[in-house]
N, C-alpha and C. Protein backbone atom coordinates (compact mmCIF):
# COMPACT_ATOMS: atom_id res chain seq x y z
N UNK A 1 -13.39 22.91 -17.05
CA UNK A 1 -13.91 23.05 -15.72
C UNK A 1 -13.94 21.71 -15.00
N UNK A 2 -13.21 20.83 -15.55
CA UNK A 2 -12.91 19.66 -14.67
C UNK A 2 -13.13 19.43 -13.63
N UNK A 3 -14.11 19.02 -12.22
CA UNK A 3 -14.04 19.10 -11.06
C UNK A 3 -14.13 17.89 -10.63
N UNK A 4 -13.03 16.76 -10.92
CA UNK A 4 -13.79 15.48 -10.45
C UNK A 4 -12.78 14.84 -10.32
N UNK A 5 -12.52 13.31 -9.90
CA UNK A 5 -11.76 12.36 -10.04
C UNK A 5 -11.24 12.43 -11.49
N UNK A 6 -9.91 12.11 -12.11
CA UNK A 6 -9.72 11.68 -12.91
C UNK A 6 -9.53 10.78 -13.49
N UNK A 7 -8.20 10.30 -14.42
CA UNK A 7 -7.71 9.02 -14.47
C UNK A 7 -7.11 8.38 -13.88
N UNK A 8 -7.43 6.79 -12.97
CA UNK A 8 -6.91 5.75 -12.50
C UNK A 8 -5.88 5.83 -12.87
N UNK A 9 -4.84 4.73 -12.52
CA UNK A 9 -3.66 3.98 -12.90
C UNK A 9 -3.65 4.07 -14.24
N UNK A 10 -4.56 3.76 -15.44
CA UNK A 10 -4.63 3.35 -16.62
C UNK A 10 -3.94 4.23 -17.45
N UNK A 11 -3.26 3.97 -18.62
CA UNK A 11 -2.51 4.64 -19.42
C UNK A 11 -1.16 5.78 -18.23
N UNK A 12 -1.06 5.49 -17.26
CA UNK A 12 0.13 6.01 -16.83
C UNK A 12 1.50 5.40 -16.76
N UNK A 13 2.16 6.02 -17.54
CA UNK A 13 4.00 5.05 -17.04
C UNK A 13 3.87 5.78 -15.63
N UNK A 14 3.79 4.60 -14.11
CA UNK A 14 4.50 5.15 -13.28
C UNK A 14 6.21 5.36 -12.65
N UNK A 15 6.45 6.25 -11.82
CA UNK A 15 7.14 6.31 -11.39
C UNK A 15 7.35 5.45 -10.01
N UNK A 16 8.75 5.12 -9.45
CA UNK A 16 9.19 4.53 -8.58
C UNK A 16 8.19 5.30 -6.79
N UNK A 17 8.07 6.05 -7.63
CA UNK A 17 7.71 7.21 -5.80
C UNK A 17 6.11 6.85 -5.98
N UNK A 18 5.44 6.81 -7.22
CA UNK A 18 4.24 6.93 -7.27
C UNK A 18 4.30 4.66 -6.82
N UNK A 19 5.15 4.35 -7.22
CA UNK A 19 4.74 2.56 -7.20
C UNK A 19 5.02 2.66 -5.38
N UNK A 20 5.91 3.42 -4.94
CA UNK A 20 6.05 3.24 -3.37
C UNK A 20 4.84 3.63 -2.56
N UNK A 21 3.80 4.52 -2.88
CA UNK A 21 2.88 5.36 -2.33
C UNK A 21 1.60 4.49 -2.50
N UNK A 22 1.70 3.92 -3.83
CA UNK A 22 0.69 2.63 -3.80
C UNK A 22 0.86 1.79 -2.56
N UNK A 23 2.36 1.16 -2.81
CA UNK A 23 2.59 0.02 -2.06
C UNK A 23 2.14 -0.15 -0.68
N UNK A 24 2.51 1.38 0.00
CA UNK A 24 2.35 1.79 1.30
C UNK A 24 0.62 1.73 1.77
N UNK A 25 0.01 1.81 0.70
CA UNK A 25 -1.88 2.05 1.04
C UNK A 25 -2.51 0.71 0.04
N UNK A 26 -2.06 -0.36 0.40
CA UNK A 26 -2.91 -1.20 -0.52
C UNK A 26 -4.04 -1.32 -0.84
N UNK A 27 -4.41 -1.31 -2.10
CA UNK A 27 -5.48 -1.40 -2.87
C UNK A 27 -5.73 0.28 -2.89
N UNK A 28 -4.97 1.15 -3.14
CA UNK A 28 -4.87 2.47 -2.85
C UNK A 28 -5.03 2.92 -5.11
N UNK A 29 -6.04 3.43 -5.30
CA UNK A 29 -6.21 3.96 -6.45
C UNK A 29 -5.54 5.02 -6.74
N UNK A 30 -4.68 5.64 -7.72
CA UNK A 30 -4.51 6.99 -8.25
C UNK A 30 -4.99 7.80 -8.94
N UNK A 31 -4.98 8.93 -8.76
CA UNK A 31 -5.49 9.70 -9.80
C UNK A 31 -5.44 11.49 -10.20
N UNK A 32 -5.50 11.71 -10.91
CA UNK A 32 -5.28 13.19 -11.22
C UNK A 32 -6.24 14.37 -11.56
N UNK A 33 -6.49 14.77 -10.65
CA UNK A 33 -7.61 16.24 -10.49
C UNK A 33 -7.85 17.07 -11.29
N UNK A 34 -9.11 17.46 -11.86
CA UNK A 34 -8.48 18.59 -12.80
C UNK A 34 -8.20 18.79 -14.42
N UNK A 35 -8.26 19.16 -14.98
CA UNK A 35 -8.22 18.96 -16.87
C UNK A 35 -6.98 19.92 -17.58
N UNK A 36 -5.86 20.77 -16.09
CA UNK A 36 -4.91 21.36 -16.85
C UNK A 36 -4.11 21.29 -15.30
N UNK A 37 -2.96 21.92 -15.89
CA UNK A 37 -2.14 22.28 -14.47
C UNK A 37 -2.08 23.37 -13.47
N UNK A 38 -2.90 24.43 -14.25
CA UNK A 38 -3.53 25.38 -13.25
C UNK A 38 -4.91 24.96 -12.28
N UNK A 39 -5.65 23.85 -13.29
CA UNK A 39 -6.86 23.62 -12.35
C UNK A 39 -6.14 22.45 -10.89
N UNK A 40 -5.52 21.61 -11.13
CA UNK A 40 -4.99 20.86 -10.76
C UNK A 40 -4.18 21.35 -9.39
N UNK A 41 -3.47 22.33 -9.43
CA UNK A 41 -3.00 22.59 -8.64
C UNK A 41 -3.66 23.36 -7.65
N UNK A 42 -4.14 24.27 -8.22
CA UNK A 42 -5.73 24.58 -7.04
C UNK A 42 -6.39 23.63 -6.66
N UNK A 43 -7.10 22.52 -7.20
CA UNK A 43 -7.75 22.10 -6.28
C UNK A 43 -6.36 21.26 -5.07
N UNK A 44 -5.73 20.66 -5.65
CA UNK A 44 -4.62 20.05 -4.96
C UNK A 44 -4.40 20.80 -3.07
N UNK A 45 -4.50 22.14 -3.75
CA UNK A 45 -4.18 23.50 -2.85
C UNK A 45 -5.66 23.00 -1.92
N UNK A 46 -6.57 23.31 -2.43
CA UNK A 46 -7.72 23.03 -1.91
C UNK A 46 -7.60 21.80 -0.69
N UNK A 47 -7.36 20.93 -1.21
CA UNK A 47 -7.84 19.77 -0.34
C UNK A 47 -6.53 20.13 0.87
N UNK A 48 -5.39 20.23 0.24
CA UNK A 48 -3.88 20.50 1.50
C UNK A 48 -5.25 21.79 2.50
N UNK A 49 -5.59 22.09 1.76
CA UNK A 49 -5.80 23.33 3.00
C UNK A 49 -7.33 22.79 3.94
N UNK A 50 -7.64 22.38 3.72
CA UNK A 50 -9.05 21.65 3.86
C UNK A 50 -9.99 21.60 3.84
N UNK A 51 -10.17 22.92 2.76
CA UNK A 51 -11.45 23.71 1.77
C UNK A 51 -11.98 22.65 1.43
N UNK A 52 -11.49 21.81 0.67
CA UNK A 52 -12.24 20.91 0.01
C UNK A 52 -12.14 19.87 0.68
N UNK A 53 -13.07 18.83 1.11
CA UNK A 53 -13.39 17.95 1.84
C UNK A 53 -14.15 16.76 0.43
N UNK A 54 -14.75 17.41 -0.39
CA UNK A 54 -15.68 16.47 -1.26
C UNK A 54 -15.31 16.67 -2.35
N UNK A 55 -16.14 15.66 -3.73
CA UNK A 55 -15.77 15.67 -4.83
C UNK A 55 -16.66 15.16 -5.57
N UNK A 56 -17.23 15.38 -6.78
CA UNK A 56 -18.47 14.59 -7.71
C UNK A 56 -18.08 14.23 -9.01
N UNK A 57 -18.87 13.24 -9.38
CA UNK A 57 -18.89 13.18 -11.01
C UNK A 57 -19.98 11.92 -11.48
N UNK A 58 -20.08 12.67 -12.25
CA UNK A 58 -21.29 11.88 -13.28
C UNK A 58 -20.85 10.26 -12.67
N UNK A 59 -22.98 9.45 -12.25
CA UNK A 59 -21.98 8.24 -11.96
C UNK A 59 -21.52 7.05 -12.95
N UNK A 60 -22.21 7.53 -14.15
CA UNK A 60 -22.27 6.97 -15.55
C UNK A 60 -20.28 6.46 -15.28
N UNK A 61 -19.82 7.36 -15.17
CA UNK A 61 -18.14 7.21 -15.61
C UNK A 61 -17.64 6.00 -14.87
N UNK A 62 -18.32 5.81 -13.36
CA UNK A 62 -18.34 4.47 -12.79
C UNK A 62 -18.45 3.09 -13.09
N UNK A 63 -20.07 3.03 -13.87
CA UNK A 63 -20.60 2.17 -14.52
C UNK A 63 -19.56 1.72 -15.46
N UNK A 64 -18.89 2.80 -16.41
CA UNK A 64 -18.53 2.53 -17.60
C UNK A 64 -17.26 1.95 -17.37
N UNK A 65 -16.66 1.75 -16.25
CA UNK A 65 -14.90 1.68 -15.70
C UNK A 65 -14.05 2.42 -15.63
N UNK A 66 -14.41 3.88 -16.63
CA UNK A 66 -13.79 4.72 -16.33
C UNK A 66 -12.68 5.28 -15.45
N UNK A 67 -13.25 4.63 -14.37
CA UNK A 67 -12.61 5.34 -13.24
C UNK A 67 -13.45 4.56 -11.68
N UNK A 68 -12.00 3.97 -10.76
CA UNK A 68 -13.23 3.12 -10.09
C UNK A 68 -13.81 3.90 -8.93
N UNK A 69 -14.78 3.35 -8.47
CA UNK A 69 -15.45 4.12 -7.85
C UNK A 69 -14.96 4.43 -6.60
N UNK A 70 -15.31 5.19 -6.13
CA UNK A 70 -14.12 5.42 -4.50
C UNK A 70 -14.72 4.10 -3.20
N UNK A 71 -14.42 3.65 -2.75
CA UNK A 71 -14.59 3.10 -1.80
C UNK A 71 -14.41 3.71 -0.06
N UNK A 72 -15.42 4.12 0.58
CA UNK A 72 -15.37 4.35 1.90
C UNK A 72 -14.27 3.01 2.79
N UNK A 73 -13.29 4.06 3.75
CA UNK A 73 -12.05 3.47 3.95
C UNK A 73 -10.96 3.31 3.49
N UNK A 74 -10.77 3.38 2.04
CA UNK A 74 -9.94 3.18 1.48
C UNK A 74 -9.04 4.21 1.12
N UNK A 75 -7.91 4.25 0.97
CA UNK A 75 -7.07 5.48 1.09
C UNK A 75 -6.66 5.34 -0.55
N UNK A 76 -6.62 6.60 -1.20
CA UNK A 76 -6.72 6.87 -2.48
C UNK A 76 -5.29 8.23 -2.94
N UNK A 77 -5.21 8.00 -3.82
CA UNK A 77 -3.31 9.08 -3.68
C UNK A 77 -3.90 10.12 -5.22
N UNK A 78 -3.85 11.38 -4.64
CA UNK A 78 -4.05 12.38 -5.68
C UNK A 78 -3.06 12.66 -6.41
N UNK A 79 -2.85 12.93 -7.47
CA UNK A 79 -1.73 13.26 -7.93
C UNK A 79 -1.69 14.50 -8.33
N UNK A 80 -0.58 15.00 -8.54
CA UNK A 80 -0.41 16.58 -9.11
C UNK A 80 -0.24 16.38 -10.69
N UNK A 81 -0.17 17.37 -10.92
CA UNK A 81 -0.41 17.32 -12.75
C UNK A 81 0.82 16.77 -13.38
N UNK A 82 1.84 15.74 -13.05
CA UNK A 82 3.22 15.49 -13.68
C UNK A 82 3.04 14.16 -13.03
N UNK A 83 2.21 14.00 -12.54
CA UNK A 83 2.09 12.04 -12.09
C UNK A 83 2.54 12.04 -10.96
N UNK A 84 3.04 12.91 -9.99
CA UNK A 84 3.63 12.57 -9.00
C UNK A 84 2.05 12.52 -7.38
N UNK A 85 2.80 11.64 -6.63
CA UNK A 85 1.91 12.03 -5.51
C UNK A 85 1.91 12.97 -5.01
N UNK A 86 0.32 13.56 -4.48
CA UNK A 86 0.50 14.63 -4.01
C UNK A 86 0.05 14.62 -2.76
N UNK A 87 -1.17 13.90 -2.87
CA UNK A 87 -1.90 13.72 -0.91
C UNK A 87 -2.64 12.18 -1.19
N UNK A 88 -2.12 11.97 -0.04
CA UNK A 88 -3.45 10.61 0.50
C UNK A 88 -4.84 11.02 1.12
N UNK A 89 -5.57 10.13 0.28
CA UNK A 89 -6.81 10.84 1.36
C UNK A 89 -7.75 9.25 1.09
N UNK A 90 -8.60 9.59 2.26
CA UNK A 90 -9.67 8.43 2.57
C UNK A 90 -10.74 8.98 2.40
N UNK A 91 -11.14 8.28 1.79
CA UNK A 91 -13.14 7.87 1.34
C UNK A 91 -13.99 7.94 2.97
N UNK A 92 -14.95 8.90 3.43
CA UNK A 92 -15.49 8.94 3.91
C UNK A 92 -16.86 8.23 3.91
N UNK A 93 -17.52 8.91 2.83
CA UNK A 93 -18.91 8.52 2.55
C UNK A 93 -18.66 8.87 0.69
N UNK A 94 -19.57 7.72 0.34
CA UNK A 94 -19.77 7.94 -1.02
C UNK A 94 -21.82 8.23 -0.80
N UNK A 95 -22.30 9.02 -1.93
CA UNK A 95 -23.76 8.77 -2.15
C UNK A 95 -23.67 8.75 -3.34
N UNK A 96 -25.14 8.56 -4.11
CA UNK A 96 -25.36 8.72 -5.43
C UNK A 96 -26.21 9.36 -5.46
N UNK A 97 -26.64 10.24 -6.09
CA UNK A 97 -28.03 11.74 -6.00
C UNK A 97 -28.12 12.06 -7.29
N UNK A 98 -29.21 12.44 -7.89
CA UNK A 98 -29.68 12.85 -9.01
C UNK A 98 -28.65 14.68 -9.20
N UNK A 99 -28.69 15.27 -9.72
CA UNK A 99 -27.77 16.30 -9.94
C UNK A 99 -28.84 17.49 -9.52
N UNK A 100 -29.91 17.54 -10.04
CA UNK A 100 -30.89 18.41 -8.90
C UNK A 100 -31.03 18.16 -7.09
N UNK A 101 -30.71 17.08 -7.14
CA UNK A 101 -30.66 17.22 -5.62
C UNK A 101 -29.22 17.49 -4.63
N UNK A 102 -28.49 17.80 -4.99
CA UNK A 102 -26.97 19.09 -4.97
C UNK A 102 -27.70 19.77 -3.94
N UNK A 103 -26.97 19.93 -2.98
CA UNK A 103 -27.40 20.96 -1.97
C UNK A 103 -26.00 22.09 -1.76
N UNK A 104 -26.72 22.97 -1.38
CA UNK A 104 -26.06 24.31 -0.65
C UNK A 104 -24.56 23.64 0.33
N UNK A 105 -24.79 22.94 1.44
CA UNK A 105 -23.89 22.61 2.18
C UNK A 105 -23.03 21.35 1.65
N UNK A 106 -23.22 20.68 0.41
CA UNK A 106 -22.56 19.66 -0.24
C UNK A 106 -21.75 20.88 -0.59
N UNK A 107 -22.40 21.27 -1.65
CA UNK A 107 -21.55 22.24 -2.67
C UNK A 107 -20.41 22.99 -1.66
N UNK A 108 -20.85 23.49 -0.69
CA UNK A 108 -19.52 23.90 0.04
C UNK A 108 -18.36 23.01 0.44
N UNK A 109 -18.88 21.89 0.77
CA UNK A 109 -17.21 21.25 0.89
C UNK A 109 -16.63 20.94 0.04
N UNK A 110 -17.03 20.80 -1.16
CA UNK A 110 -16.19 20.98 -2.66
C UNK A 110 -15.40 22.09 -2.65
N UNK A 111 -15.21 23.11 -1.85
CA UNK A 111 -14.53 24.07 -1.64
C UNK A 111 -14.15 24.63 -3.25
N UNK A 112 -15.16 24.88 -4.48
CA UNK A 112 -14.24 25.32 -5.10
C UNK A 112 -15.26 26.35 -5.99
N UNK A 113 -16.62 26.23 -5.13
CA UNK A 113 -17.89 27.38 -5.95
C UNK A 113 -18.68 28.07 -5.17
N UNK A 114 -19.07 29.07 -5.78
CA UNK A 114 -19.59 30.69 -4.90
C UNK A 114 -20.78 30.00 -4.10
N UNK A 115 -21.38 29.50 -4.62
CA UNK A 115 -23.00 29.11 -4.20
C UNK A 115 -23.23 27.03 -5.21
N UNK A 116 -24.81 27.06 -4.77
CA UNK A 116 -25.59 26.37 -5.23
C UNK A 116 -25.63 26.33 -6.75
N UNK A 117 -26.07 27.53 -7.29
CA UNK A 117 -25.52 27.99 -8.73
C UNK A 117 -24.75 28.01 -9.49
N UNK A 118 -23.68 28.94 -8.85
CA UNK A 118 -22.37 28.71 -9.83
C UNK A 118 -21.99 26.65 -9.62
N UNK A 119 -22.25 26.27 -8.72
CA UNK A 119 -21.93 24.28 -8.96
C UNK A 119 -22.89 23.98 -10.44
N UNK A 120 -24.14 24.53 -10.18
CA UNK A 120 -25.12 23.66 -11.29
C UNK A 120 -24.29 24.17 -12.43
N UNK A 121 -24.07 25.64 -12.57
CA UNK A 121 -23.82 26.11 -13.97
C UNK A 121 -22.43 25.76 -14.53
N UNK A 122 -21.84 25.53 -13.91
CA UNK A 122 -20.23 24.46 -14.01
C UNK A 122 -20.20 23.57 -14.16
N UNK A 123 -21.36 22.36 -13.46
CA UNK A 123 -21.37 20.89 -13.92
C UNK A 123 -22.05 20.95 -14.93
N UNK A 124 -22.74 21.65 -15.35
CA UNK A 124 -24.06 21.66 -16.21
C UNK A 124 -23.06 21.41 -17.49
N UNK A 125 -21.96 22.58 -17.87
CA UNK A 125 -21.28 22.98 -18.76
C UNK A 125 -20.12 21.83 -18.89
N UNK A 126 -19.67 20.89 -17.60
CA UNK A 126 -18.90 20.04 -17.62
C UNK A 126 -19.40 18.76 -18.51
N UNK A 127 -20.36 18.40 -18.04
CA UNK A 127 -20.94 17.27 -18.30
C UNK A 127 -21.37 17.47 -19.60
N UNK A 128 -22.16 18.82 -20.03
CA UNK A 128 -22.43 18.34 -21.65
C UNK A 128 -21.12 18.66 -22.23
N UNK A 129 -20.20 19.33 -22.06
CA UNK A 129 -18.98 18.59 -22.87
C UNK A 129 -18.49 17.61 -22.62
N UNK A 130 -18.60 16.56 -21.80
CA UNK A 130 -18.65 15.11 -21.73
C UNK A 130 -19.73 14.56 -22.48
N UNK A 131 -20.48 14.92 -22.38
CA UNK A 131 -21.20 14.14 -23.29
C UNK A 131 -22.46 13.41 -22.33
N UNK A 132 -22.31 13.80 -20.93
CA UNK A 132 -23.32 13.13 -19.81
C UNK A 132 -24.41 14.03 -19.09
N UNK A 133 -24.62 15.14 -19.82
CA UNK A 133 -25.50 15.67 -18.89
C UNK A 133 -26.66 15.60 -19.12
N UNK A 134 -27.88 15.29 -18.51
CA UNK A 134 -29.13 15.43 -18.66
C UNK A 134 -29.91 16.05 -17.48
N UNK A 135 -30.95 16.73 -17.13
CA UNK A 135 -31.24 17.40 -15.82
C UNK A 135 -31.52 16.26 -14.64
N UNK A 136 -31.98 14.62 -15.09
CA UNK A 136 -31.79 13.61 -13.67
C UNK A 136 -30.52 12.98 -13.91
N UNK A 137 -29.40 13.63 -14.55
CA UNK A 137 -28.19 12.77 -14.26
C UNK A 137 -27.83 12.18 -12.91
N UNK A 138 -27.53 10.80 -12.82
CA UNK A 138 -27.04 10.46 -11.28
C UNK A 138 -25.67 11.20 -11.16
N UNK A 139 -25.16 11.24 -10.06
CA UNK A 139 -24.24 11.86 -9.78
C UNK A 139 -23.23 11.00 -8.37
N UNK A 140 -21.70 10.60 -8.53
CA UNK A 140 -21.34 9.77 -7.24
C UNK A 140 -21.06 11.44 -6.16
N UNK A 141 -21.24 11.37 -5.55
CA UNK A 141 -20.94 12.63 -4.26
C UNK A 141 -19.74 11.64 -2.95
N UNK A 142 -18.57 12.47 -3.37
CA UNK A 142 -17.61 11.55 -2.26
C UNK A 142 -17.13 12.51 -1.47
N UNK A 143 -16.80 12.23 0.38
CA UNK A 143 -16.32 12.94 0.85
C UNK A 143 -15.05 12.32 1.54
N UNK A 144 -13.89 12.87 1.98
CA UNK A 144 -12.86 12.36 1.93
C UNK A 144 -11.90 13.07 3.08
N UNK A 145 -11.29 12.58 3.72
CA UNK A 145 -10.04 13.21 5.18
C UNK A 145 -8.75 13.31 4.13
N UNK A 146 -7.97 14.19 4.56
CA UNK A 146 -6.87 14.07 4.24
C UNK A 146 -5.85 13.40 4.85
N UNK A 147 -4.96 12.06 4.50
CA UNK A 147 -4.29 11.41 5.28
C UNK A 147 -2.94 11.62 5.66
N UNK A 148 -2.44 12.25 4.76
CA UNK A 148 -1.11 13.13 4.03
C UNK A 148 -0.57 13.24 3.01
N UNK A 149 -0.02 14.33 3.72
CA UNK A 149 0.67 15.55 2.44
C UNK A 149 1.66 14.54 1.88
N UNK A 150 1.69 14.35 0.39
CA UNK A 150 2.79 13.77 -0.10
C UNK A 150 4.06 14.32 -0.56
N UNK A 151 4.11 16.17 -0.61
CA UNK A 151 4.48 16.75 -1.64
C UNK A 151 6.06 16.57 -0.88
N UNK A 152 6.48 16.37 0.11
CA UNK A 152 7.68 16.06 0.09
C UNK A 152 8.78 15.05 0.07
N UNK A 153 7.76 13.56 -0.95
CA UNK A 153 8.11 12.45 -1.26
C UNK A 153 9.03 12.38 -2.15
């Protein structure tokens, strides 16, 4: 149930299209959505369509380097599940919020859960198979424009 940023640059052989898409958005992070290629491509779908506007994850994964943290302004390149670019998008607003404090109208621009509920009971299940959940987990909350479609790079 993956719903978050994935992996940075790190451990990827890139490709020539993915080193051009950097080049073009400097200081532009990559990364890949998602924990299979069916989830991946839905949300992918998601954001092209502009369901999804936002995105969360434990902020522990920040701290740890995991994965860097999004920066408001900065234009960031999603990738589709084979490394390739898929969309540019910019950092709107980042927050940090305890995971009880998730609201109704956050959870909707994540465009990808019924309610308030089905989010808790998905991250809930995400995070303790990560290994990060506790009921005041912090949480980064990012919202993001789409800058463009990459898919015909």
């Amino acid at each position: 149930m993956q719903r978050r940023r994935v992996q940075r640059r790190r451990g990827w052989a890139m490709s020539a299209v993915l080193e051009a898409a950097l080049a073009r958005w400097p200081g532009a992070q990559s990364y890949r959505p998602g924990d299979s290629a069916a989830l991946n491509a839905e949300i992918l779908g998601l954001m092209r369509s502009g369901k999804k506007r936002a995105s969360c994850e434990a902020w522990s994964v920040f701290e740890e380097g995991t994965e860097a943290l999004p920066e408001v302004g900065r234009v960031d390149l999603a990738l589709d599940w084979q490394g390739r670019p898929a969309l540019a998008l910019r950092t709107t607003e980042v927050l940090r919020l305890r995971f009880g404090e998730m609201g109704e109208a956050m959870v909707a621009e994540q465009g990808e859960f019924a309610d308030l509920a089905d989010w808790r009971r998905g991250y809930e299940a995400y995070l303790t198979r990560a290994g990060r959940f506790e009921p005041e987990v912090e949480m980064m909350f990012e919202r993001f424009e789409l800058v463009e479609d990459l898919a015909g790079w």
